[in-house]
Protein backbone atom coordinates (compact mmCIF):
# COMPACT_ATOMS: atom_id res chain seq x y z
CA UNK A 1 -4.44 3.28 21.17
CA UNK A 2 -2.19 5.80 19.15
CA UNK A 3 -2.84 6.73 15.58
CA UNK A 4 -0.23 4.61 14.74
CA UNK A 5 -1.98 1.50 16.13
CA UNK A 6 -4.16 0.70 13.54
CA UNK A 7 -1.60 1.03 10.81
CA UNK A 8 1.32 -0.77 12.38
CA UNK A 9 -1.76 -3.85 12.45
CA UNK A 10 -2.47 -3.27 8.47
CA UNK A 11 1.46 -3.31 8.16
CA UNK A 12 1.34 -6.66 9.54
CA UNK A 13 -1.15 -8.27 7.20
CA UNK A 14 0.56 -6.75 4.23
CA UNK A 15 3.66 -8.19 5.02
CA UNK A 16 1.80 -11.83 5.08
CA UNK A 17 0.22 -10.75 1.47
CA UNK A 18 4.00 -9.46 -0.02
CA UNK A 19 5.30 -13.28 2.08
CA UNK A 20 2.30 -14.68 -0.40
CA UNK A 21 3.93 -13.23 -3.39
CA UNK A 22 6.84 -14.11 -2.65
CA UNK A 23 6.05 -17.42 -3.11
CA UNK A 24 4.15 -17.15 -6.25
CA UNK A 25 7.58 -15.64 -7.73
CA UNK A 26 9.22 -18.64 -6.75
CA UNK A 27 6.00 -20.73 -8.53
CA UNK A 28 6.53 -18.58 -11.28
CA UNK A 29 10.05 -19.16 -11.31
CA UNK A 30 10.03 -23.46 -11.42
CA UNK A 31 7.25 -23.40 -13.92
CA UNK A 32 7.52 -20.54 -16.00
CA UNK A 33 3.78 -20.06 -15.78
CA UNK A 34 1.99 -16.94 -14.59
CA UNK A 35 -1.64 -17.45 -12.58
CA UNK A 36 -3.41 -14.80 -13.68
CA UNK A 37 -6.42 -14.85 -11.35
CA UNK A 38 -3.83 -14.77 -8.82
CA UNK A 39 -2.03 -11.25 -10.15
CA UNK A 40 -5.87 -10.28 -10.36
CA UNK A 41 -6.24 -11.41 -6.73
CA UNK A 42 -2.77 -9.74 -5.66
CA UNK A 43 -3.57 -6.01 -7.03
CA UNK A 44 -6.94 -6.06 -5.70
CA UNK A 45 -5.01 -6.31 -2.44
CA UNK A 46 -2.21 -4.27 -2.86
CA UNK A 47 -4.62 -1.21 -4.31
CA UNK A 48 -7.81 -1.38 -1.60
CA UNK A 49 -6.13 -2.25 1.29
CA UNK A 50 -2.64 -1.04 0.95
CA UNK A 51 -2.91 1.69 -1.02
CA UNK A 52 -6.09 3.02 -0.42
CA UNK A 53 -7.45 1.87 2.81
CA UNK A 54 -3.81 1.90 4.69
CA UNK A 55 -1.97 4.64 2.57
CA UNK A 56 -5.33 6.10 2.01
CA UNK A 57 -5.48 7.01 5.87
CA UNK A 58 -1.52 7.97 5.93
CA UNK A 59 -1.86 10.34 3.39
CA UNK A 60 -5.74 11.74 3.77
CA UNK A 61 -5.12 12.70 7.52
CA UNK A 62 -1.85 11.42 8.67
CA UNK A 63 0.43 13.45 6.46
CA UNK A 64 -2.25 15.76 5.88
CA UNK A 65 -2.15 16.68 9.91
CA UNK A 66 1.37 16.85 9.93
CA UNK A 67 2.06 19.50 7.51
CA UNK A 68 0.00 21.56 9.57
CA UNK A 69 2.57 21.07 12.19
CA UNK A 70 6.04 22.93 12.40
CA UNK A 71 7.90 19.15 11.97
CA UNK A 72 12.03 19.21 12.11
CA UNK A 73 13.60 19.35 8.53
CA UNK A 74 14.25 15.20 8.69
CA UNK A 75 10.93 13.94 9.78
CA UNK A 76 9.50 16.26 6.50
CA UNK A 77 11.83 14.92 4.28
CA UNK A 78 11.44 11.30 5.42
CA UNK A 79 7.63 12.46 4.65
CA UNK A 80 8.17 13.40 1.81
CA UNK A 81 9.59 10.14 0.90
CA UNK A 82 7.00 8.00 1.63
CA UNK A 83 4.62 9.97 -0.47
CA UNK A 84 7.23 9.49 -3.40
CA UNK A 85 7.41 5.76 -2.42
CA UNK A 86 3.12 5.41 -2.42
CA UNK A 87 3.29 6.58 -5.87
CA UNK A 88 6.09 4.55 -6.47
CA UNK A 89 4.34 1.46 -5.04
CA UNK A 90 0.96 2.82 -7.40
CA UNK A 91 3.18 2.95 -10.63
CA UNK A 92 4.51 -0.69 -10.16
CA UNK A 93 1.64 -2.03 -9.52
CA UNK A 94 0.51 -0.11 -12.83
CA UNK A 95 2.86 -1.81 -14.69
CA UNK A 96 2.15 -5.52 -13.13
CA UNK A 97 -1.69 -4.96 -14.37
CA UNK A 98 -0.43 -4.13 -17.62
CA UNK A 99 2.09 -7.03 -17.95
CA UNK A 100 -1.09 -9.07 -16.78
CA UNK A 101 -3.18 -8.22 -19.15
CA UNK A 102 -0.94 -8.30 -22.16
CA UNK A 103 0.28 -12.05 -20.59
CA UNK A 104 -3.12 -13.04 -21.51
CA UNK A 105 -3.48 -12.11 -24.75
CA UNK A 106 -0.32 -13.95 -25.26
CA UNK A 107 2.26 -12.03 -25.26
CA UNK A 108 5.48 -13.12 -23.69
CA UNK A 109 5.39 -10.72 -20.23
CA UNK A 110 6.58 -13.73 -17.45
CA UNK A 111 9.32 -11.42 -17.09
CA UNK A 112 7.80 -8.50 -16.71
CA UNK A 113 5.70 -9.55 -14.05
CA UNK A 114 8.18 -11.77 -12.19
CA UNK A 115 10.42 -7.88 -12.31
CA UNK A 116 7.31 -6.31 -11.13
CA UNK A 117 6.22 -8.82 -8.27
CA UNK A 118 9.71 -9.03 -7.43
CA UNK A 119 10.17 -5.25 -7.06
CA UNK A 120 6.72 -5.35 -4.56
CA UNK A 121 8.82 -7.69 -2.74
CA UNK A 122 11.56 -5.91 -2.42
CA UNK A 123 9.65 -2.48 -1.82
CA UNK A 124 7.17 -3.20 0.94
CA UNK A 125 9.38 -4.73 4.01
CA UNK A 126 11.59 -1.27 3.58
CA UNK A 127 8.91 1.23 3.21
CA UNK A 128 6.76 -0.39 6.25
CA UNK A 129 10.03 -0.41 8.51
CA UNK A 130 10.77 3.13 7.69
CA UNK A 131 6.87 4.21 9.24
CA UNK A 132 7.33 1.66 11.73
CA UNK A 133 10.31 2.65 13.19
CA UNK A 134 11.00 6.05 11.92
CA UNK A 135 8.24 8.40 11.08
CA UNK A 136 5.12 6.89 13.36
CA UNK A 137 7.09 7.54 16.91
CA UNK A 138 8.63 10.69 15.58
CA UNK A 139 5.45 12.47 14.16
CA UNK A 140 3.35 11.49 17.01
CA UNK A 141 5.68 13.95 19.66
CA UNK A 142 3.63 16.88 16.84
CA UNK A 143 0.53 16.23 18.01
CA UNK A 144 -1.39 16.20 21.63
CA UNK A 145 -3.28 13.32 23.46
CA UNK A 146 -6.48 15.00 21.72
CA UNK A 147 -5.05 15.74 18.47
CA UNK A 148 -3.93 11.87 18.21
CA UNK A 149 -7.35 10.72 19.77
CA UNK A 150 -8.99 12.93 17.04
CA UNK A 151 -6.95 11.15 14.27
CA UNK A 152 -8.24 7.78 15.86
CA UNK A 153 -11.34 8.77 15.53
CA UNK A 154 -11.06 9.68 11.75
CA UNK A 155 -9.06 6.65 10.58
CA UNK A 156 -12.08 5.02 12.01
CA UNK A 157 -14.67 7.15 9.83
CA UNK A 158 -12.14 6.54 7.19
CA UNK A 159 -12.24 2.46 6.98
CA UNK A 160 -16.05 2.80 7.30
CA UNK A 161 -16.58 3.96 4.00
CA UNK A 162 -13.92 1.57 2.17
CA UNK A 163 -16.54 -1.21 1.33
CA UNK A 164 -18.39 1.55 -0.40
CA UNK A 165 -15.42 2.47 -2.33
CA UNK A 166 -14.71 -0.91 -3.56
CA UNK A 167 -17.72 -2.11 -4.77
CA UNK A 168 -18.29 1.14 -6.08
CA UNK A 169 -15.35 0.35 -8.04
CA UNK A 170 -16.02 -2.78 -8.82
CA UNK A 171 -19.54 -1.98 -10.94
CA UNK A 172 -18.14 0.85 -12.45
CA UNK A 173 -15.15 -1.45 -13.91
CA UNK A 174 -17.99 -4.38 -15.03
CA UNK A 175 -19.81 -1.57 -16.75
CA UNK A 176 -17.07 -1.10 -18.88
């Protein structure tokens, strides 16, 4: 298995978790009504395993490697774009906690967070296509059969220590 392996399979189970949110926005939508514990449910997701399980390991190593390596002025830039899109993807998600929380409290955010599920929607399918298709098979001709076994290897080390990470997390946020 390639590098890319591993990360084409997270791609596929966050496109079934942005397919789920795509139906809550429709929920939303018929009954104007906004399921917190499911928002709560849907960043947990999106921010450990998309962002930093799966775009932990792009960015940590993947990208990390390949700026190391003398890559063609279009497989940089299209780089360079998908570290502008992870932040992207952090700042929206950002903004969908804060609607969240402020839809609790009462204030009138349903459209706020249907903008900011909606814009997940929107966002994921074309950022995982461009890796899919684009960068993975073109950054991969950088690196040797070692060099990509060695990445293997460290995406593996990687996801070990994610549990850690998120329950670490998690008691630091219930300490207040």
């Amino acid at each position: 298995m390639k590098p890319r392996g591993p990360l084409m399979i997270e791609h596929r189970l966050i496109e079934k978790m942005i397919e789920i949110i795509k139906r809550e926005v429709s929920r939303i939508k018929e009954t104007n009504k906004v399921d917190p514990i499911f928002i709560d449910n849907a960043v947990d997701f999106i921010r450990m395993y998309a962002d930093k399980t799966h775009h932990g390991k792009e960015e940590d190593i993947l990208f990390r490697d390949c700026e190391k390596k003398d890559m063609s002025p279009e497989d940089t830039l299209v780089m360079s774009e998908l570290i502008e899109e992870h932040v992207y993807g952090r700042k929206i998600v950002g903004e969908l906690v804060k609607a969240k929380n402020e839809y609790v409290l009462g204030k009138n955010t349903l459209n706020i967070i249907l903008e900011k599920l909606s814009a997940l929607v929107e966002f994921y399918p074309k950022h995982i296509a461009k890796e899919d298709d684009v960068f993975f098979p073109n950054c991969e001709k950088y690196f040797s059969v070692d060099e990509l076994q060695d990445m293997l290897n460290e995406f593996w080390e990687f996801d070990k220590t994610m549990i850690h990470v998120k329950y670490r997390s998690m008691v630091e946020d219930l300490s207040g």
